[in-house]
C-alpha atoms as a PDB file:
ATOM      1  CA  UNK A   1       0.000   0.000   0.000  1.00  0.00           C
ATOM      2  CA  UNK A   2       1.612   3.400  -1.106  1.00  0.00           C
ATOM      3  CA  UNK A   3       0.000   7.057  -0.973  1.00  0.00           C
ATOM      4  CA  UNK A   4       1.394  10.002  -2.516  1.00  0.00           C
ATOM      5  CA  UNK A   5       0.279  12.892  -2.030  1.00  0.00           C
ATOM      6  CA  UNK A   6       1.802  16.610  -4.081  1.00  0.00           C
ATOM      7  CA  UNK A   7       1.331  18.971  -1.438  1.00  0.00           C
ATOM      8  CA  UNK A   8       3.074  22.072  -3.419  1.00  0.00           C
ATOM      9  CA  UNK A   9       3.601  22.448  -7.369  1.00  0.00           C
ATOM     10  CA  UNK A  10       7.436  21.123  -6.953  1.00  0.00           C
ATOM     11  CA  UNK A  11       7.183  19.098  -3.950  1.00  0.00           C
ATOM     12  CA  UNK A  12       5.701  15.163  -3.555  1.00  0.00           C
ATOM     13  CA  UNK A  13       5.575  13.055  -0.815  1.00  0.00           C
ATOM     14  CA  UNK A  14       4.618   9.753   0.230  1.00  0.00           C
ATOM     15  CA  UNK A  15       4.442   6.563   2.698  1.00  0.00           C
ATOM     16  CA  UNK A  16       3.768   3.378   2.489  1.00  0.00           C
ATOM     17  CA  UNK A  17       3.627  -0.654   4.692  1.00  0.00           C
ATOM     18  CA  UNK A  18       4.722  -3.831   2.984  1.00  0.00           C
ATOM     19  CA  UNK A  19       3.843  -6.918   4.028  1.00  0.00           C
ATOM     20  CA  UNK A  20       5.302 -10.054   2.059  1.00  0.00           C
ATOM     21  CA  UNK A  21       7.190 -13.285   2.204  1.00  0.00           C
ATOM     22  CA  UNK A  22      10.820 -13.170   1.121  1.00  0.00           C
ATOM     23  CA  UNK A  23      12.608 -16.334   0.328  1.00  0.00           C
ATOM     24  CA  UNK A  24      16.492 -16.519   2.181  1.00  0.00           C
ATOM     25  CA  UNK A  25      18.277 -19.630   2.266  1.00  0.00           C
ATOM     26  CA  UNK A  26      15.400 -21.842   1.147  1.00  0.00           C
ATOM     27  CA  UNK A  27      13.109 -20.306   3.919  1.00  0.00           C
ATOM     28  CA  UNK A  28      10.666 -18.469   3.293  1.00  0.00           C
ATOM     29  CA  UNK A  29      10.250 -14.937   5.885  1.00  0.00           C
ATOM     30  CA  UNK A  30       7.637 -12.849   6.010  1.00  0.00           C
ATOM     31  CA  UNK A  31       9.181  -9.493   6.135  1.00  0.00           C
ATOM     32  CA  UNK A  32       7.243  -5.719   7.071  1.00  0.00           C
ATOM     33  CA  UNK A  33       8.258  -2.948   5.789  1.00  0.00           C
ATOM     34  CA  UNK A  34       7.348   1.137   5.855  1.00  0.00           C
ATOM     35  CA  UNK A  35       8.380   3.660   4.106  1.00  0.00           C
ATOM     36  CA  UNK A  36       8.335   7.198   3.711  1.00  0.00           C
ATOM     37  CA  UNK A  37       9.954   9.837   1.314  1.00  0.00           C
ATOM     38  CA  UNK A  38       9.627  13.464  -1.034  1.00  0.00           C
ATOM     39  CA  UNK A  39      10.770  14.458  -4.172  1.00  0.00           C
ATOM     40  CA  UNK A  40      11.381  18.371  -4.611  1.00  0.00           C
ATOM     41  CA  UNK A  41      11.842  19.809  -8.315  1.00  0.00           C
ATOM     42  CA  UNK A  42      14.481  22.418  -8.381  1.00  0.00           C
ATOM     43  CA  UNK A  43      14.307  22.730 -11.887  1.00  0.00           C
ATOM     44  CA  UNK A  44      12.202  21.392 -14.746  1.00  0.00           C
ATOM     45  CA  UNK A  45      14.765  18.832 -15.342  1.00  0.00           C
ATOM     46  CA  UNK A  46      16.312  18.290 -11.913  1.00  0.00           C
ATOM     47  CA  UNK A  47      14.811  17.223  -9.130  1.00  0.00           C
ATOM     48  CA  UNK A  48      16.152  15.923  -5.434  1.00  0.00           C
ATOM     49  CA  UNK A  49      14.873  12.819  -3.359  1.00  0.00           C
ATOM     50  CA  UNK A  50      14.578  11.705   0.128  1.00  0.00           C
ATOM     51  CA  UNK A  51      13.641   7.940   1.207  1.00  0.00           C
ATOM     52  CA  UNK A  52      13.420   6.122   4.420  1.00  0.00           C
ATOM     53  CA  UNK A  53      12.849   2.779   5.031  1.00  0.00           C
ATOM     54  CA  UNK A  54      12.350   0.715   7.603  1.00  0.00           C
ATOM     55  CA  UNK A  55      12.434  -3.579   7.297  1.00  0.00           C
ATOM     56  CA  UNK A  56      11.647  -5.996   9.796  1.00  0.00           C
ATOM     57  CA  UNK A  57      12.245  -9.955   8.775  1.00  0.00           C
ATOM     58  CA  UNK A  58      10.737 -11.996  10.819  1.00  0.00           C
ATOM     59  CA  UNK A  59      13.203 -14.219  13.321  1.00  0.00           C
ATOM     60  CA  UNK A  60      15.867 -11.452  11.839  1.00  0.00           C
ATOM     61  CA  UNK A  61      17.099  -8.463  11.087  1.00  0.00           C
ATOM     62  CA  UNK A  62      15.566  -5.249  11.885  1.00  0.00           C
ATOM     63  CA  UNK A  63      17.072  -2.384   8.981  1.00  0.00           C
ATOM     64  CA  UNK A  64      17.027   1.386   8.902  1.00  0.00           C
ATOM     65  CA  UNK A  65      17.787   2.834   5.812  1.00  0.00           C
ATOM     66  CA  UNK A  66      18.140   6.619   4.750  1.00  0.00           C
ATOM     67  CA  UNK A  67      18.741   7.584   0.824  1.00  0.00           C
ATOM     68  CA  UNK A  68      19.154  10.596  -1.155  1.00  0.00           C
ATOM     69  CA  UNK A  69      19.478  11.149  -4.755  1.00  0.00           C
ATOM     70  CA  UNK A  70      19.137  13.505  -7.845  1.00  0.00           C
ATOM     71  CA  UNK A  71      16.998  12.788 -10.528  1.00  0.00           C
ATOM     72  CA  UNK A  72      17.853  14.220 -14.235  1.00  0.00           C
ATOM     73  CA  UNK A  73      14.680  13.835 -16.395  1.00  0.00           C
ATOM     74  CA  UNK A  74      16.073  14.333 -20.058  1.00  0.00           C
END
């Protein structure tokens, strides 16, 4: 499930929840995940991005994630 939402002309943001089975060593895990994130377009062409994430395998790992990028539309 994933909403997004443009709350100003250059800005977007959104969240999200995953909930799915992920096969690891033959075993199959049902892992969680949420996420959250916004795009802002500095330009017509260039925009910057923000993304968390946050994954929870079950009888696992628990993973934080933070990423940032630029996006060139051509």
């Amino acid at each position: 499930v994933r909403f997004d939402r443009q709350i100003a002309s250059p800005a977007r943001v959104w969240i999200g929840f995953a909930n799915a089975p992920e096969t690891v060593n033959n075993e199959t895990l049902t892992t969680r995940s949420y996420f959250a994130g916004g795009t802002y377009d500095v330009t017509d062409r260039l925009s910057v991005r923000v993304d968390y994430v946050h994954d929870d395998r079950e009888r696992s790992y628990k993973r934080h994630a933070v990423a940032i990028g630029l996006g060139f539309r051509f």
